[in-house]
Protein backbone atom coordinates (compact mmCIF):
# COMPACT_ATOMS: atom_id res chain seq x y z
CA UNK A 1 0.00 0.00 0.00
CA UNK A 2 1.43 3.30 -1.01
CA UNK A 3 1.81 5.86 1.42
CA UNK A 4 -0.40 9.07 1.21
CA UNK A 5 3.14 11.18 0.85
CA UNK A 6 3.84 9.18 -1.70
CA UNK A 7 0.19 9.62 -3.61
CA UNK A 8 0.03 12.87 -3.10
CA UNK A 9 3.56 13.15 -5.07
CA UNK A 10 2.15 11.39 -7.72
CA UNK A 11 -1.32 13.16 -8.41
CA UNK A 12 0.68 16.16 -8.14
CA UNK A 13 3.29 15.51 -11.18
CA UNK A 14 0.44 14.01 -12.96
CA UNK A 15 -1.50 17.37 -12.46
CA UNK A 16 1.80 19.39 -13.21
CA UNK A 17 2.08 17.27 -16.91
CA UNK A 18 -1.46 17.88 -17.66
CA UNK A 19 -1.51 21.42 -17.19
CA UNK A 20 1.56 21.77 -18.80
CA UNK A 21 -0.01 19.74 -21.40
CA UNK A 22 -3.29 22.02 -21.64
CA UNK A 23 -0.99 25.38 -21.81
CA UNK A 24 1.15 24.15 -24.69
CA UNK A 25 -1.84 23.40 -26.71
CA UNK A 26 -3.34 27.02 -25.78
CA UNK A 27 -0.07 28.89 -26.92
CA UNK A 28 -0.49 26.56 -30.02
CA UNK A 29 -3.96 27.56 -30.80
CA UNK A 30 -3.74 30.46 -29.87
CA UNK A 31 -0.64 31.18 -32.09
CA UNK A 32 -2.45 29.51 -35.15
CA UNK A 33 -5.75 31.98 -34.53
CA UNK A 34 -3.36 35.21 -34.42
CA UNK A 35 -5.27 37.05 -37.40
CA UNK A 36 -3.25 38.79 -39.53
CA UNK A 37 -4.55 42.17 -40.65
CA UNK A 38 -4.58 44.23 -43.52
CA UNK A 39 -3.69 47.61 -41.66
CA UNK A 40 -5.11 51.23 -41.71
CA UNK A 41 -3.27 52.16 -44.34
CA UNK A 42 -4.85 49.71 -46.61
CA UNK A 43 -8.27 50.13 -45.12
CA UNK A 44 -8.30 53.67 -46.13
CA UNK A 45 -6.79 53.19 -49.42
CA UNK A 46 -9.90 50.73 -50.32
CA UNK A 47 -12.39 53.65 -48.46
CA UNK A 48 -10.90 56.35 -50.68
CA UNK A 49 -11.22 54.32 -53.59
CA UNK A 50 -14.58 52.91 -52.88
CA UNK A 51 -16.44 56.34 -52.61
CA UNK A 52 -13.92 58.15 -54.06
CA UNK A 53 -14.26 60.36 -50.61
CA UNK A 54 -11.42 61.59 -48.39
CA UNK A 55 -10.86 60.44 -44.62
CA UNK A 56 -11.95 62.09 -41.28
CA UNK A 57 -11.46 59.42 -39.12
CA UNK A 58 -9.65 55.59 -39.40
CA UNK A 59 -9.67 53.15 -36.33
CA UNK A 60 -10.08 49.29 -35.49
CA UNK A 61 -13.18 48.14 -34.31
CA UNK A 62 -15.35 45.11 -34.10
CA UNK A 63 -19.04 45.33 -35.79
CA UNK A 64 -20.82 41.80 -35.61
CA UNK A 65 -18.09 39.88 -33.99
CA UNK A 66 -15.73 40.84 -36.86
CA UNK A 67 -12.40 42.66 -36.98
CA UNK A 68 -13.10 45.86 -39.05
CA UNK A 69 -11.76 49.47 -39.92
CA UNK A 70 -14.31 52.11 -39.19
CA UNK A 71 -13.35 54.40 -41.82
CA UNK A 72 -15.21 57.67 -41.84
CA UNK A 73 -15.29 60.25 -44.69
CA UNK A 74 -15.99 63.30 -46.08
CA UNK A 75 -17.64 63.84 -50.19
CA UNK A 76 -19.02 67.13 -51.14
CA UNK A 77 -19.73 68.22 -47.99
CA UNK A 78 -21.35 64.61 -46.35
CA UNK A 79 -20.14 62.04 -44.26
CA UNK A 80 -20.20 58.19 -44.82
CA UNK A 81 -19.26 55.62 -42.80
CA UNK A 82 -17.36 52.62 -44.64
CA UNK A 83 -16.80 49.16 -42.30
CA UNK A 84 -13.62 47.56 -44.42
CA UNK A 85 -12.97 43.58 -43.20
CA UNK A 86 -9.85 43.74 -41.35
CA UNK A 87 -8.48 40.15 -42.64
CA UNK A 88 -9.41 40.28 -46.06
CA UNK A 89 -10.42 43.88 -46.99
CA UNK A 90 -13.56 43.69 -48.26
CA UNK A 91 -16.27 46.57 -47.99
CA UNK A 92 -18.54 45.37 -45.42
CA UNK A 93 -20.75 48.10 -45.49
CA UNK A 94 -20.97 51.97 -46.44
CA UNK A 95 -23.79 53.88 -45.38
CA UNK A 96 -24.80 57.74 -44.93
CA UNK A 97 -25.47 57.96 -41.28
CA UNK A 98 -28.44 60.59 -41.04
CA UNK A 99 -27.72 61.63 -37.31
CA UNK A 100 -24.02 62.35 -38.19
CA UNK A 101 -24.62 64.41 -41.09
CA UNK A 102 -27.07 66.26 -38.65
CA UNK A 103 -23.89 66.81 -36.34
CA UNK A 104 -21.93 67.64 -39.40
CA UNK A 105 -24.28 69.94 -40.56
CA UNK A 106 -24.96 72.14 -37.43
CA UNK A 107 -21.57 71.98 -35.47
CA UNK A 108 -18.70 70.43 -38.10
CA UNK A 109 -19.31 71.55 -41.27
CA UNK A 110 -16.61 73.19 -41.39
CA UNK A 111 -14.22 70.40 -41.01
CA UNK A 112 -16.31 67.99 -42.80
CA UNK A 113 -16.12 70.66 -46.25
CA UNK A 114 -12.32 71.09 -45.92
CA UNK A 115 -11.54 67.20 -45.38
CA UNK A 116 -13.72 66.77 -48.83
CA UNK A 117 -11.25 68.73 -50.68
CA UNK A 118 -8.16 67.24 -49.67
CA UNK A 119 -6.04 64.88 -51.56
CA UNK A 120 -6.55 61.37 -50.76
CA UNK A 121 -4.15 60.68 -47.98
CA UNK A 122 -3.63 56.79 -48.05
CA UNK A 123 -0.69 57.36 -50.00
CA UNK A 124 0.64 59.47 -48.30
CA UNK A 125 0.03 57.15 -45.49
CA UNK A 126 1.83 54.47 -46.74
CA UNK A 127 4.90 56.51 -47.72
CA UNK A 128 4.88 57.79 -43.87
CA UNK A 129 4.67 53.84 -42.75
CA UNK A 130 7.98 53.40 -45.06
CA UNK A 131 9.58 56.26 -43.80
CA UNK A 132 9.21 55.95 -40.05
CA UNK A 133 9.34 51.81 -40.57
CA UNK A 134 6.21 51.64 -38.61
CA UNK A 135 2.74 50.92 -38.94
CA UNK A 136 -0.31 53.60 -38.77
CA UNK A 137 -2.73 52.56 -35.85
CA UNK A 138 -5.56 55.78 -35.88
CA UNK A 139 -5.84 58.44 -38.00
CA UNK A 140 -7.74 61.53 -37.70
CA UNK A 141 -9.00 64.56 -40.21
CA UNK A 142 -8.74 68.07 -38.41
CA UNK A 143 -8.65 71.78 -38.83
CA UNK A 144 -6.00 73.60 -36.56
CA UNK A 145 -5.82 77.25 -36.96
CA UNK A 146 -7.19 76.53 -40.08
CA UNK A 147 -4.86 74.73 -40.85
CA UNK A 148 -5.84 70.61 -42.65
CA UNK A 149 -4.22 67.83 -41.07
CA UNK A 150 -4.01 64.38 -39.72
CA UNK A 151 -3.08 63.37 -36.35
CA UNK A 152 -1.80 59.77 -36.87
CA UNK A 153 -0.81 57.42 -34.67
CA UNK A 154 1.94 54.73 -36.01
CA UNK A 155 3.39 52.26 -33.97
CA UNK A 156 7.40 51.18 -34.82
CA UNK A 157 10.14 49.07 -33.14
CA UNK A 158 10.85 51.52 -30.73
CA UNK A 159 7.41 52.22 -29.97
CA UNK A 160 4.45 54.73 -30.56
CA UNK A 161 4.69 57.78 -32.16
CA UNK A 162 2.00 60.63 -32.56
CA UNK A 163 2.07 62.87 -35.65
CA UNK A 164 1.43 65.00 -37.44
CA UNK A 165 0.80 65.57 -40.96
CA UNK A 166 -0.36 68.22 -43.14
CA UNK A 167 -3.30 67.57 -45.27
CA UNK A 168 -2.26 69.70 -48.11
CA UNK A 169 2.05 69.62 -48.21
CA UNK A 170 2.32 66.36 -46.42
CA UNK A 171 4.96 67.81 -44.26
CA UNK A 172 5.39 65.42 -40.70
CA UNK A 173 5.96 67.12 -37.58
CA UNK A 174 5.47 65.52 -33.88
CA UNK A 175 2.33 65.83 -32.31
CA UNK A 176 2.62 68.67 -29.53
């Protein structure tokens, strides 16, 4: 008869080898299930293109249990609202929100008319990602001093960086 020492050893290495056995498995999966995305950059670049509109607003989101950019824009004075698949980059949807265009209208109209006329910016985008060797996270449309720009977000080896870029020259500066 084995002592109870003895079987408590045991049950314990055999618990220590099971959960060891459980965790490698869950690294595995979860390794395996690591999406890979198609980035902001991209995401706008298909918005742009798509409704041949100019971005406000660029961010990661989930919308029906499904990684997607929220990519918000400006055209002759309106704003859309584009939902680009964040694996695969298909349009998922594009609608004219009525309640935002009410906003727009009232309080941002201002913004929203100077974003329309700006050159699309996902190039511009993607040369900034090859310059800083990084990779754009948010992106945002606004007027400072009247002056067009995007405060971007871009994430590199060395860590996050905010920016800025103007709308119209494409000059970067750092955020202040």
């Amino acid at each position: 008869m084995l002592s109870p020492l003895y079987r408590l050893a045991a049950a314990l290495v055999v618990t220590v080898a099971i959960g060891a056995s459980v965790a490698s498995q869950m690294v595995q999966k979860t390794d395996t299930e690591t999406p890979v995305l198609i980035g902001v950059t991209r995401a706008v670049e298909i918005a742009e293109a798509a409704l041949n509109a100019n971005l406000l607003r660029a961010d990661l989101n989930t919308r029906d249990d499904k990684l997607t950019y929220q990519i918000d824009l400006a055209k002759a004075g309106e704003y859309f609202r584009v939902w680009i698949d964040a694996k695969d980059g298909e349009l998922v949807r594009a609608d004219k929100p009525f309640s935002s265009n009410l906003w727009a209208d009232l309080f941002d109209g201002r913004r929203l008319k100077a974003a329309a006329t700006m050159p699309p910016v996902g190039p511009r985008l993607r040369a900034l990602e090859a310059d800083v060797r990084g990779k754009v996270q948010h992106v945002r449309f606004d007027l400072d001093d009247n002056r067009a720009q995007y405060e971007i977000d871009v994430t590199t080896g060395a860590g996050t960086a905010e920016l800025v870029l103007d709308a119209l020259s494409g000059e970067q500066s750092p955020r202040r």
